[in-house]
Protein backbone atom coordinates (compact mmCIF):
# COMPACT_ATOMS: atom_id res chain seq x y z
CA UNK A 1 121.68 247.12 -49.56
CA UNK A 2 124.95 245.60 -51.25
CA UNK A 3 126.78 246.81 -54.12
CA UNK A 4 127.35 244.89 -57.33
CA UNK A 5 129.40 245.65 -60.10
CA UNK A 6 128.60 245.51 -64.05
CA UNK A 7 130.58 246.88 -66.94
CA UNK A 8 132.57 248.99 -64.58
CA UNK A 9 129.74 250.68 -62.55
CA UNK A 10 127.73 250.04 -59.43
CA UNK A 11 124.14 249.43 -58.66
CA UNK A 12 122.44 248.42 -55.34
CA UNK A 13 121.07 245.01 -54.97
CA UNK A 14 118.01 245.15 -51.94
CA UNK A 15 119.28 241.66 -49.55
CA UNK A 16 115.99 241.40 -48.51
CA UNK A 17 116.15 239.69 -51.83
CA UNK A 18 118.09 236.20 -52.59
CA UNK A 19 119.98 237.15 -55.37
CA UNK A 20 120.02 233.77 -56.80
CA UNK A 21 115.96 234.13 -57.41
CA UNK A 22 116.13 237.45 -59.30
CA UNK A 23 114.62 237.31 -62.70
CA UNK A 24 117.36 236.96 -65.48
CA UNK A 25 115.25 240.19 -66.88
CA UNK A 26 115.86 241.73 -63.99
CA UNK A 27 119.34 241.62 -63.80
CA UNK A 28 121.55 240.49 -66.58
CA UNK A 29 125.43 241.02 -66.97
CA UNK A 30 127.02 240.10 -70.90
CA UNK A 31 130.85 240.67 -70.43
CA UNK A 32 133.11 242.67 -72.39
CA UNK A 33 133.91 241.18 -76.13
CA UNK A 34 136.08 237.78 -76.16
CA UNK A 35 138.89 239.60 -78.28
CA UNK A 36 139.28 242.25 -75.59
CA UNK A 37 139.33 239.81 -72.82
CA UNK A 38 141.87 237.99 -74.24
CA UNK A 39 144.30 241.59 -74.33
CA UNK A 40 143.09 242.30 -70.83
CA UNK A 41 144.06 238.83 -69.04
CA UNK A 42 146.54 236.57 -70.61
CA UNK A 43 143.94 234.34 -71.48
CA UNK A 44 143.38 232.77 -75.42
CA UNK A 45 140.26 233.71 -77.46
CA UNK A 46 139.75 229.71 -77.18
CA UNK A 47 140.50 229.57 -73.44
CA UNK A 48 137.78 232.35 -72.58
CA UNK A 49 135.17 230.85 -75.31
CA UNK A 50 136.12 227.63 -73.18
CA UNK A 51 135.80 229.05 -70.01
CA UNK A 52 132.79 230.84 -70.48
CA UNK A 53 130.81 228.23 -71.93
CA UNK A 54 131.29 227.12 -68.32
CA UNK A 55 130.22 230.34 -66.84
CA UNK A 56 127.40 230.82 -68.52
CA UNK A 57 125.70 227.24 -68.00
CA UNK A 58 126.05 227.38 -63.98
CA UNK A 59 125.08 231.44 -64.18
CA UNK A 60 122.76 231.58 -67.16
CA UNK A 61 121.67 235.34 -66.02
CA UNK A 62 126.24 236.24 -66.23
CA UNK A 63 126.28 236.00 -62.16
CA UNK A 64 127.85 233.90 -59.77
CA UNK A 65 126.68 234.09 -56.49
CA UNK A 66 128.12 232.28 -53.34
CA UNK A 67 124.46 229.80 -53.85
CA UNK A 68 125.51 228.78 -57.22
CA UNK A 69 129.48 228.41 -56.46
CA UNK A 70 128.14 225.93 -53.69
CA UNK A 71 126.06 223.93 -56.53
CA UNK A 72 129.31 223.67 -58.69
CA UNK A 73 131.10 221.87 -55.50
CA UNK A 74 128.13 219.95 -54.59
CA UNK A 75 128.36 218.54 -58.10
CA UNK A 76 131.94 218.05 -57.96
CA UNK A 77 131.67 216.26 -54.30
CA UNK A 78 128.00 214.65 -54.15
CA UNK A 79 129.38 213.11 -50.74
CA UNK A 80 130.80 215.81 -48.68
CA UNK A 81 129.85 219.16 -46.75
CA UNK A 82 130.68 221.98 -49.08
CA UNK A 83 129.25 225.07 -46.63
CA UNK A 84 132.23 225.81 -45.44
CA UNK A 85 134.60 225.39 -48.09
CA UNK A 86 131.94 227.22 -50.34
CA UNK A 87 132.58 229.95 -47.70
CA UNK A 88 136.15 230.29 -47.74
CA UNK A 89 136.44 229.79 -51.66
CA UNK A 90 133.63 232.88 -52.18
CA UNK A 91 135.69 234.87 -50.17
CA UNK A 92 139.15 234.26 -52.02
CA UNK A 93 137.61 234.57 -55.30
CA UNK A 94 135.49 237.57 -53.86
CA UNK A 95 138.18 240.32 -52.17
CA UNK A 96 135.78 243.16 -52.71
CA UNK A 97 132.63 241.32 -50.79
CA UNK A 98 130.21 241.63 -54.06
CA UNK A 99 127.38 239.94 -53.81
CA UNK A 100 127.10 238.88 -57.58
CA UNK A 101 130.32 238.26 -59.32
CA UNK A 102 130.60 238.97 -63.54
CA UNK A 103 132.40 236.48 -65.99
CA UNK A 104 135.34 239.34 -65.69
CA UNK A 105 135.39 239.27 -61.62
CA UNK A 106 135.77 235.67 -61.61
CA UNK A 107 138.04 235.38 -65.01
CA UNK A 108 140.19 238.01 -62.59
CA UNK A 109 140.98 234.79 -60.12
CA UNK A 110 141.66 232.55 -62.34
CA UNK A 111 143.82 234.82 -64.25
CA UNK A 112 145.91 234.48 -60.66
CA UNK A 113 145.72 230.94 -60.45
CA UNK A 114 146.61 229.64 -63.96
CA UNK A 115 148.33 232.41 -64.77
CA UNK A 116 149.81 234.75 -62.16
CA UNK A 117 153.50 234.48 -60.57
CA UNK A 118 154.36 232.08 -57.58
CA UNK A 119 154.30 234.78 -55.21
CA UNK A 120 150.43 236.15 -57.00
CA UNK A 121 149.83 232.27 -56.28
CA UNK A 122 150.64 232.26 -53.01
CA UNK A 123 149.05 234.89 -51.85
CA UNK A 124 146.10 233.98 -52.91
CA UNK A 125 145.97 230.65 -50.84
CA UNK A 126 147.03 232.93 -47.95
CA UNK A 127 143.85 234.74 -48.28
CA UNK A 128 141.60 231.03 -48.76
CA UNK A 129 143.50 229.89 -45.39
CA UNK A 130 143.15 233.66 -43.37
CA UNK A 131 139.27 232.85 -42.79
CA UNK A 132 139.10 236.61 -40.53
CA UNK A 133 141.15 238.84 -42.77
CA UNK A 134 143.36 239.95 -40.23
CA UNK A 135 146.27 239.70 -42.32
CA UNK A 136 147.72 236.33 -40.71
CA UNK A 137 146.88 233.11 -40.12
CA UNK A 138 145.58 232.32 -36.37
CA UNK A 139 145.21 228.48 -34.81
CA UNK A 140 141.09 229.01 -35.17
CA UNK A 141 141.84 229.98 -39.30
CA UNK A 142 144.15 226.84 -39.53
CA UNK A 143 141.86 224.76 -37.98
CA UNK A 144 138.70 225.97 -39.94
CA UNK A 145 140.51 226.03 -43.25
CA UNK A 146 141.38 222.26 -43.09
CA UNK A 147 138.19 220.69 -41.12
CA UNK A 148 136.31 222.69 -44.37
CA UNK A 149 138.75 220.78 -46.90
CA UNK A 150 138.45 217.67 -44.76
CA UNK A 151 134.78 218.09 -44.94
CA UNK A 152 134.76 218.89 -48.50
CA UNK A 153 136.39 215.49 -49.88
CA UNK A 154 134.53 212.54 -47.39
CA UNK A 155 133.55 209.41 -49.42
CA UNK A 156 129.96 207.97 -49.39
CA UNK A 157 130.36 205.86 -46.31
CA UNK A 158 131.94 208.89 -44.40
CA UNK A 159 135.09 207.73 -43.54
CA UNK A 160 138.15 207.87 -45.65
CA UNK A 161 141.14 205.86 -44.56
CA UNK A 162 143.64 207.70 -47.14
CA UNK A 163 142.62 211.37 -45.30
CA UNK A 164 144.89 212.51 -42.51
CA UNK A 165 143.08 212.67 -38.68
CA UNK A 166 142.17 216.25 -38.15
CA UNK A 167 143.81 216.50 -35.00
CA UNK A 168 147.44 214.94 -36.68
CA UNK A 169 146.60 217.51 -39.82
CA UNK A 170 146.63 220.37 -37.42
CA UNK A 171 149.24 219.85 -35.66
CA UNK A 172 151.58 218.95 -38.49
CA UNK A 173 150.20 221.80 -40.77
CA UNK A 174 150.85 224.40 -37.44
CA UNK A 175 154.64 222.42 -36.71
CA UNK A 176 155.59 223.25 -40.62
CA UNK A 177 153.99 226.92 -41.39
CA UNK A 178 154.77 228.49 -37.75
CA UNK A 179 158.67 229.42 -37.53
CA UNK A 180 159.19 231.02 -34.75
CA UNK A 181 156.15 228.87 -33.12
CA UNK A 182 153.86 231.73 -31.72
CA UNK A 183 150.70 230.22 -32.45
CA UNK A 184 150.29 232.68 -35.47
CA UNK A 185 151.60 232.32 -39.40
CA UNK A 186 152.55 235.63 -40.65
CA UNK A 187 152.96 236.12 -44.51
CA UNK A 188 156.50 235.95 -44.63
CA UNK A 189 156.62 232.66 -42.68
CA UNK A 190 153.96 231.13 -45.23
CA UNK A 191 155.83 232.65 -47.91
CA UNK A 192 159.00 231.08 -46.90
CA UNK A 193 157.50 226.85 -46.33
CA UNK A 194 155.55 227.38 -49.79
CA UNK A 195 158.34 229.01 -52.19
CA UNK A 196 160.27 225.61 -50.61
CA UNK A 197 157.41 223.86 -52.09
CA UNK A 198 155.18 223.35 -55.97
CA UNK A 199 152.91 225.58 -55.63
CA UNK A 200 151.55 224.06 -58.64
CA UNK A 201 151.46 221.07 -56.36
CA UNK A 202 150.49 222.64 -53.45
CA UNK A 203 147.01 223.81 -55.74
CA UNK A 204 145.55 220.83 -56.74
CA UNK A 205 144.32 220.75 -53.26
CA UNK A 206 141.85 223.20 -53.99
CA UNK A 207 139.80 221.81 -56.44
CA UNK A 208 139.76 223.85 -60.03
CA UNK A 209 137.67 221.50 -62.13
CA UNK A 210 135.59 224.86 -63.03
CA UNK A 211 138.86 226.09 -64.50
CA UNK A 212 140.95 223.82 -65.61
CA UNK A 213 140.04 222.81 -68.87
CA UNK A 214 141.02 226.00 -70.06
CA UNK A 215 144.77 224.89 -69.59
């Protein structure tokens, strides 16, 4: 059994049972009023109509599920492997392991991103690049975060001239984030390389088409 959450309870949700092929009478989630939202997360009456217009046409039943968040990216890179950035992305936007995420669960991510401090910002591509959850970022966590975004963004013909060798990517990424060169990136050494950087900049690598014409 998993747990999902709808207007501020929890009911059980049998696994046994893809969630993506429950009947929308089944199971059907209408968030909390567009004029509270916009008190509760920064966002404009016209950015939440905006953004859940979105929503609602990839989750018609007022789920997302990690199935459907791997459609969206399919769509938005028709070329390349999303399962593993699908993965990692799931898991950012999905701290509390849900299995079905509301208009409000996701709204609270993007709240971060568009919205939330550098450090909020930050943090939260910590979490995308520490795959285990172990609080730091290991070689295997580097190395899996950027073969998934490497994966993520190939052409048609497979090969993109403009994208950096894994192996060189690695190496430069590890060289840059790990200080005192211990093979592991704590959070104040990835704090310290990315408030030296955008991190406006350092976001458009993870792609936020779902989100950003709310801006």
């Amino acid at each position: 059994m998993a747990y999902i959450h709808t207007d501020g309870n929890y009911a059980t949700l049998d696994l046994d049972q893809d969630p993506d092929e429950i009947g929308a009478d089944m199971i059907r989630h209408r968030p909390s009023s567009i004029k509270h939202l916009a008190t509760t997360s920064g966002f404009s009456e016209q950015q939440l109509k905006i953004l859940y217009r979105g929503f609602k046409q990839e989750c018609p039943n007022g789920f997302l599920t990690e199935n459907r968040l791997k459609n969206v990216l399919t769509q938005l890179f028709p070329f390349g492997d999303t399962s593993a950035y699908t993965k990692n992305l799931w898991r950012a936007i999905n701290p509390s392991g849900l299995t079905l995420l509301s208009f409000e669960d996701f709204l609270a991510s993007l709240t971060v991103l568009l919205l939330g401090s550098s450090e909020d910002k930050i943090m939260w591509v910590f979490n995308l690049y520490d795959t285990d959850q172990d609080g730091c970022i290991n070689v295997n966590d580097l190395g899996k975060t950027i073969e998934a975004i490497q994966d993520l963004i190939k052409p048609a013909n497979g090969t993109n001239d403009n994208v950096e060798p894994f192996e060189s990517a690695f190496r430069r990424s590890l060289s840059r984030l790990d200080a005192d060169r211990d093979g592991v990136i704590s959070r104040e050494e990835f704090f310290r390389y990315m408030k030296r950087r955008d991190i406006e900049e350092i976001l458009t690598s993870f792609d936020v088409n779902l989100i950003t014409t709310a801006r």
